[in-house]
Protein backbone atom coordinates (compact mmCIF):
# COMPACT_ATOMS: atom_id res chain seq x y z
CA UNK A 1 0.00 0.00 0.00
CA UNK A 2 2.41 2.44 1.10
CA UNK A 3 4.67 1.65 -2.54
CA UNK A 4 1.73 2.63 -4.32
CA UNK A 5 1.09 5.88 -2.25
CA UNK A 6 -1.65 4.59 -0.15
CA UNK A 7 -2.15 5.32 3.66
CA UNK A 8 -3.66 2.90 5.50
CA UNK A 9 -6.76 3.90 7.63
CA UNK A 10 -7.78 2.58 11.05
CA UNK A 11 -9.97 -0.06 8.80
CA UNK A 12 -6.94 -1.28 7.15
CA UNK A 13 -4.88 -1.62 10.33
CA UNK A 14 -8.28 -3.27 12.16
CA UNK A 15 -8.07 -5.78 9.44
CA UNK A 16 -4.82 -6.75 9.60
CA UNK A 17 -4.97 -7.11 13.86
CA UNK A 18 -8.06 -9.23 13.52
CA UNK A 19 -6.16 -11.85 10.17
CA UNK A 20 -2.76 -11.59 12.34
CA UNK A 21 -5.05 -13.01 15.65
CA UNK A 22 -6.80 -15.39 13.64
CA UNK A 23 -3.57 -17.22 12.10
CA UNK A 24 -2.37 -16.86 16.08
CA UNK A 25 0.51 -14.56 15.31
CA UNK A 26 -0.10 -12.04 18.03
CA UNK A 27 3.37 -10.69 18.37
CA UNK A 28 2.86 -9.54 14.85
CA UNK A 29 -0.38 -7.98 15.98
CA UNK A 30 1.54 -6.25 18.91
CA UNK A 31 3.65 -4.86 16.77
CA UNK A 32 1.59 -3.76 14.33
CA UNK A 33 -0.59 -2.18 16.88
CA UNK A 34 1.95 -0.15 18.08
CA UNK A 35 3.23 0.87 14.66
CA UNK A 36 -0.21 2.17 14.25
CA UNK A 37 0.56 4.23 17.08
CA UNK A 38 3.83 5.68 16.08
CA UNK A 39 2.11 6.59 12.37
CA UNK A 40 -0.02 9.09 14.38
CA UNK A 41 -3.19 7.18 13.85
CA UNK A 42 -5.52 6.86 16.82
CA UNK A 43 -6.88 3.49 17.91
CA UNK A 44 -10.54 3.72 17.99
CA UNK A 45 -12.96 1.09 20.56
CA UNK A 46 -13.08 -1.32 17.62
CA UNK A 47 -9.13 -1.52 17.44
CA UNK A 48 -9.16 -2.01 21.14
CA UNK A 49 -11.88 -4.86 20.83
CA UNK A 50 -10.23 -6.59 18.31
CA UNK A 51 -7.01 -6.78 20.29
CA UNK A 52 -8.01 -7.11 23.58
CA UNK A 53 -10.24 -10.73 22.52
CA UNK A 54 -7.33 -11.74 20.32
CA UNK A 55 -5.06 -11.57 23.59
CA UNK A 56 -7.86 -13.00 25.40
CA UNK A 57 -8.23 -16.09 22.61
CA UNK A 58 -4.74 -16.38 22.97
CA UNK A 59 -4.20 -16.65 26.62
CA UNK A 60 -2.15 -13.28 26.64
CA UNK A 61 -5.20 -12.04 29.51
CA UNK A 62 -2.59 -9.35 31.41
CA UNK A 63 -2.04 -7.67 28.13
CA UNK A 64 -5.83 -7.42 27.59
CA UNK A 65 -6.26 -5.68 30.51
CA UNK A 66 -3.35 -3.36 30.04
CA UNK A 67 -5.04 -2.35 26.79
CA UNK A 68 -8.40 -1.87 28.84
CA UNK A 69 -7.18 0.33 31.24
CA UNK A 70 -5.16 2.19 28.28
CA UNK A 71 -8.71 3.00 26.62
CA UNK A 72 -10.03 6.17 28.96
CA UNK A 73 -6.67 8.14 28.46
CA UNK A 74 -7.70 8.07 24.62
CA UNK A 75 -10.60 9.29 25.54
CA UNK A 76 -12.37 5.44 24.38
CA UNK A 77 -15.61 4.23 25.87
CA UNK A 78 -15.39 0.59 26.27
CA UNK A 79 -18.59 -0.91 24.89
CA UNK A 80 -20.29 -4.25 25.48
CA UNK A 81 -18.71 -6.31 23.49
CA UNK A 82 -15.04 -4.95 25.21
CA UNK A 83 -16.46 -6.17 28.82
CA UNK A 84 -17.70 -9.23 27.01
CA UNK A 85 -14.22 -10.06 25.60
CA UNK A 86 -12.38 -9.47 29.11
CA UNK A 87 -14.93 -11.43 31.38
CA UNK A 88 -14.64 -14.34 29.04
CA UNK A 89 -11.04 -14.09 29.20
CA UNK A 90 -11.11 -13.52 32.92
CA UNK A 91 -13.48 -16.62 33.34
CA UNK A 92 -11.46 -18.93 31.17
CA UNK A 93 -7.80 -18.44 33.02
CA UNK A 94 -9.71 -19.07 36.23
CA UNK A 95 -9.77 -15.46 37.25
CA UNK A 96 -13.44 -15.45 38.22
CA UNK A 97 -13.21 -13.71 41.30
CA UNK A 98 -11.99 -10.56 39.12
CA UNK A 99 -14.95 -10.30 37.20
CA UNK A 100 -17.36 -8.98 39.40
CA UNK A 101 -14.89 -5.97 39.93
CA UNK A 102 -15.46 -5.52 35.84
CA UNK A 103 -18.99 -6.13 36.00
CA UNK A 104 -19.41 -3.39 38.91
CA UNK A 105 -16.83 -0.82 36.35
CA UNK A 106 -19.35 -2.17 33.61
CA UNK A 107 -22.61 -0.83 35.31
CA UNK A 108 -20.52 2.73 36.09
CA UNK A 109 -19.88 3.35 32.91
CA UNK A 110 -23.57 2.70 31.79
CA UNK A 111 -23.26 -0.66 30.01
CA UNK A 112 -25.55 -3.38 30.51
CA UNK A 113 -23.97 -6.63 30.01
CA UNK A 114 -26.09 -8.36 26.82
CA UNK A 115 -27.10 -12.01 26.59
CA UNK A 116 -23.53 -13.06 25.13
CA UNK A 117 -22.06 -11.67 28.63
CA UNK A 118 -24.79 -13.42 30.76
CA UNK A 119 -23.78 -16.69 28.82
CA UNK A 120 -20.08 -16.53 29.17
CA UNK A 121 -20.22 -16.14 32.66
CA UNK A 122 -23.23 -18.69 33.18
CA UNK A 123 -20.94 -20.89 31.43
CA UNK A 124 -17.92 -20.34 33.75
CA UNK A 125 -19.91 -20.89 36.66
CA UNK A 126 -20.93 -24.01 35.26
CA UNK A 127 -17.54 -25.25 34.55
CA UNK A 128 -16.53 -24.62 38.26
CA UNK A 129 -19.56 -26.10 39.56
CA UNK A 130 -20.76 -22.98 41.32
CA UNK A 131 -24.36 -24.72 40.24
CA UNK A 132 -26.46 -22.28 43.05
CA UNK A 133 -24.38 -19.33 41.33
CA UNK A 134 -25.66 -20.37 37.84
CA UNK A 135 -28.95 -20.52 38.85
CA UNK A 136 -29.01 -17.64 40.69
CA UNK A 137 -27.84 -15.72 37.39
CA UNK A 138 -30.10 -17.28 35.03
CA UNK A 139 -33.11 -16.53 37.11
CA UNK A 140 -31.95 -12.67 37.43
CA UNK A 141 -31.64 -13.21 33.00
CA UNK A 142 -35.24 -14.12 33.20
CA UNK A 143 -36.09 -11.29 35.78
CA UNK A 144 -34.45 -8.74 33.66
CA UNK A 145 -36.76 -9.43 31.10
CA UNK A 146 -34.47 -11.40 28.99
CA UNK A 147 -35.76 -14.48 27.22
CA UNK A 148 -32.72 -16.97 27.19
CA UNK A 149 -31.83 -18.08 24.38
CA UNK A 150 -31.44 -22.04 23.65
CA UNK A 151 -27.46 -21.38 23.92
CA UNK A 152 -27.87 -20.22 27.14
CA UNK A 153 -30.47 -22.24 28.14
CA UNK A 154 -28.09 -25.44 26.88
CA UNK A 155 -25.18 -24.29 28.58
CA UNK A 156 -26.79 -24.34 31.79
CA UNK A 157 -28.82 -27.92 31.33
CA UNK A 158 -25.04 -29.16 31.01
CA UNK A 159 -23.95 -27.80 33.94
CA UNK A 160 -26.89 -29.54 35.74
CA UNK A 161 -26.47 -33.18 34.73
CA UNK A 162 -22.38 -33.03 34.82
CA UNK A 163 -22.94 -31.29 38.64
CA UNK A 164 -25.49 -34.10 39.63
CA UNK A 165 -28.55 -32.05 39.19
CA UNK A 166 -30.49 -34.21 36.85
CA UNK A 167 -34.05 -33.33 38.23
CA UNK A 168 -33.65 -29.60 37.50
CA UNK A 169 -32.16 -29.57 34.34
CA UNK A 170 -35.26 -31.86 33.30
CA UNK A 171 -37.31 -29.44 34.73
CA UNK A 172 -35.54 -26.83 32.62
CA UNK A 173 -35.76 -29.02 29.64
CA UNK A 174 -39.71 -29.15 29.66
CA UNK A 175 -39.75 -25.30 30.16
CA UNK A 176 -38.37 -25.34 26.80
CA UNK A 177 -40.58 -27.50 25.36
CA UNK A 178 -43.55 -26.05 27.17
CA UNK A 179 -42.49 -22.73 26.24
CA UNK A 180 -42.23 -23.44 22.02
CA UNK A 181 -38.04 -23.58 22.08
CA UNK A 182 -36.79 -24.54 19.22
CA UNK A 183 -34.59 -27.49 20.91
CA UNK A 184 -31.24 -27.92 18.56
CA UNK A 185 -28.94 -31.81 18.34
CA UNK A 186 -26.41 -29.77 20.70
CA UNK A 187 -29.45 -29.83 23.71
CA UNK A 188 -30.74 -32.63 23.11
CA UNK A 189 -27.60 -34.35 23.25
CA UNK A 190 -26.71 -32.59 26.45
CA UNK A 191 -29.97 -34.06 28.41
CA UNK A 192 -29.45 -37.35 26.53
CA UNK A 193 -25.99 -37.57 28.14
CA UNK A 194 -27.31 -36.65 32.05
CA UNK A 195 -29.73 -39.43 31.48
CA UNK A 196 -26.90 -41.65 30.33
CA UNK A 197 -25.15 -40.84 33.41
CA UNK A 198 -27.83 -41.32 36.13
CA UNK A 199 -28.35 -44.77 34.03
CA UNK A 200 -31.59 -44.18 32.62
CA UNK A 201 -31.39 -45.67 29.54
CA UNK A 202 -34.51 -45.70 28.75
CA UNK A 203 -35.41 -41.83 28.87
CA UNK A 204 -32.41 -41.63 26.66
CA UNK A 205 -33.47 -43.45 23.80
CA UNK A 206 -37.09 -42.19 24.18
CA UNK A 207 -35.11 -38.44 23.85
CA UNK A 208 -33.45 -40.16 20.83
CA UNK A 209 -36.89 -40.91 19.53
CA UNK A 210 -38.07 -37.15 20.01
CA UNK A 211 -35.12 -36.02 17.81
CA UNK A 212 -36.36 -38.22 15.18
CA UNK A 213 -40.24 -37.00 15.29
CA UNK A 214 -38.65 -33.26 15.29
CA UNK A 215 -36.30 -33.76 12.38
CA UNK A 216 -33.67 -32.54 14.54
CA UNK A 217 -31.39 -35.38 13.67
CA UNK A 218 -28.58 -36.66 16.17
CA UNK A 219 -24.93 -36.57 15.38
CA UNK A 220 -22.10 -38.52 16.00
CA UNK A 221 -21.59 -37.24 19.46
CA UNK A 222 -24.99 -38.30 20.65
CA UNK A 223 -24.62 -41.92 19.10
CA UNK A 224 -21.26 -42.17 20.47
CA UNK A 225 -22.67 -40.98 24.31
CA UNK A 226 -25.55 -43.62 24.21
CA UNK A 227 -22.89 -46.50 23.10
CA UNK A 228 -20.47 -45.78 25.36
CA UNK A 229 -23.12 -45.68 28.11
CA UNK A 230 -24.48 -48.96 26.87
CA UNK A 231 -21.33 -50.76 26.74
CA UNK A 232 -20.12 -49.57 29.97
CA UNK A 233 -22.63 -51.31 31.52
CA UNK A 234 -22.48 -54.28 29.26
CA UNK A 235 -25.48 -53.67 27.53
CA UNK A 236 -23.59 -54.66 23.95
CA UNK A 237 -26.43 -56.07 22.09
CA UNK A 238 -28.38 -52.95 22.71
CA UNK A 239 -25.07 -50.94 21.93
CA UNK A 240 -24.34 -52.80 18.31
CA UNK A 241 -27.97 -51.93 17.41
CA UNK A 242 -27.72 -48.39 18.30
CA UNK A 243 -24.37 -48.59 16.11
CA UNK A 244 -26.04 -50.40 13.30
CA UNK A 245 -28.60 -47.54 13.47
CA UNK A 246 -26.04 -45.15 13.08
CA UNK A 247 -24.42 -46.22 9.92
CA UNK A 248 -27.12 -46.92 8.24
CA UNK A 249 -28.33 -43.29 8.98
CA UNK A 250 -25.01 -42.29 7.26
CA UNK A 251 -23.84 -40.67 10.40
CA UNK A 252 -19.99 -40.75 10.69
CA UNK A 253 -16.99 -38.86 11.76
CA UNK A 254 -15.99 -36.14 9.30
């Protein structure tokens, strides 16, 4: 660009951050970044965005938040999907005790933390097994006015069955159903695998069934949960039909 007597714009340098961060090279990005700098161009939130969730993506959290404290002395607003980046970040190096702090400077600055925000930290909650937590967060969702969507909704049935709440993740499985959710392979799979765990077999395969009458058809992963179930326990005729099922459904490993 610059041989042919082009300067590049914030665009073309937000571009560039965002391919260097996808390929993983984010000393390039660094560098570039602060290039961008030295050129005299200013940052704007999106350049910020972009680099704070590629450091974020790329475990490189400290330097996110370097960057996010950076953004009020150039007079930058962080916006939703900033906060967003960070908490997910925060919640996936373990830092989870540090997010409140950024959900309190969140509600200062007058941003309300979106659906993608609630979900990220519903889901981190769920991976520690802070299950009353979880709860706790989707009900305020709900209270808020905020009609969960099946991503959030499935991310939180998980958490259920893998922390040994099977009866209330059912119970949140028939609100969906109740409540005209449009249930996708990923959820049903999810319930299907609780069941599996708990040993009941049977509710599994009459889920399985359900997927069928819905055309929402299951995938390799929710074959491969009921057979593994099935032959843990020795159930291997039951197991080879399920498998029989499956290839002649054409459902394989890509």
């Amino acid at each position: 660009m610059l041989q042919r007597g082009l300067e590049p714009n914030v665009v073309t340098f937000n571009a560039l951050f965002d391919g260097y961060f996808l390929v993983k090279k984010v000393g390039e990005a660094t560098a570039l970044f602060d290039d961008m700098v030295k050129t005299g161009l200013k940052p704007d939130v999106q350049s910020y965005n972009i680099m704070i969730d590629g450091y974020c993506k790329n475990k490189r959290v400290d330097k996110a938040l370097t960057l996010f404290k950076e953004m009020p002395q150039r007079n930058l607003v962080p916006n939703t999907i900033t906060f967003s980046s960070l908490i997910d970040g925060l919640c996936k190096s373990g830092r989870i005790s540090k997010v409140q702090d950024l959900l309190n400077e969140m509600h200062a600055g007058g941003q309300c933390p979106d659906l993608i925000t609630y979900s990220i930290l519903l889901d981190a909650l769920c991976k520690s097994k802070h299950l009353e937590e979880a709860i706790e967060l989707f009900q305020k969702i709900v209270s808020k006015g905020i009609r969960p969507c099946i991503v959030t909704c499935t991310i939180l049935i998980g958490g259920l069955c893998k922390g040994g709440r099977l009866k209330t993740a059912q119970q949140l499985f028939q609100h969906l159903l109740v409540n005209d959710y449009q249930l996708n392979v990923r959820t049903y799979t999810v319930m299907i695998s609780g069941l599996c765990k708990e040993g009941l077999f049977g509710e599994a395969m009459v889920l399985l069934s359900e997927m069928d009458k819905e055309s929402c058809f299951p995938d390799i992963v929710t074959y491969e949960i009921l057979i593994t179930s099935l032959l843990e326990k020795n159930e291997n005729d039951k197991a080879e039909k399920l498998l029989r099922e499956m290839i002649s459904k054409g459902v394989m490993r890509q």
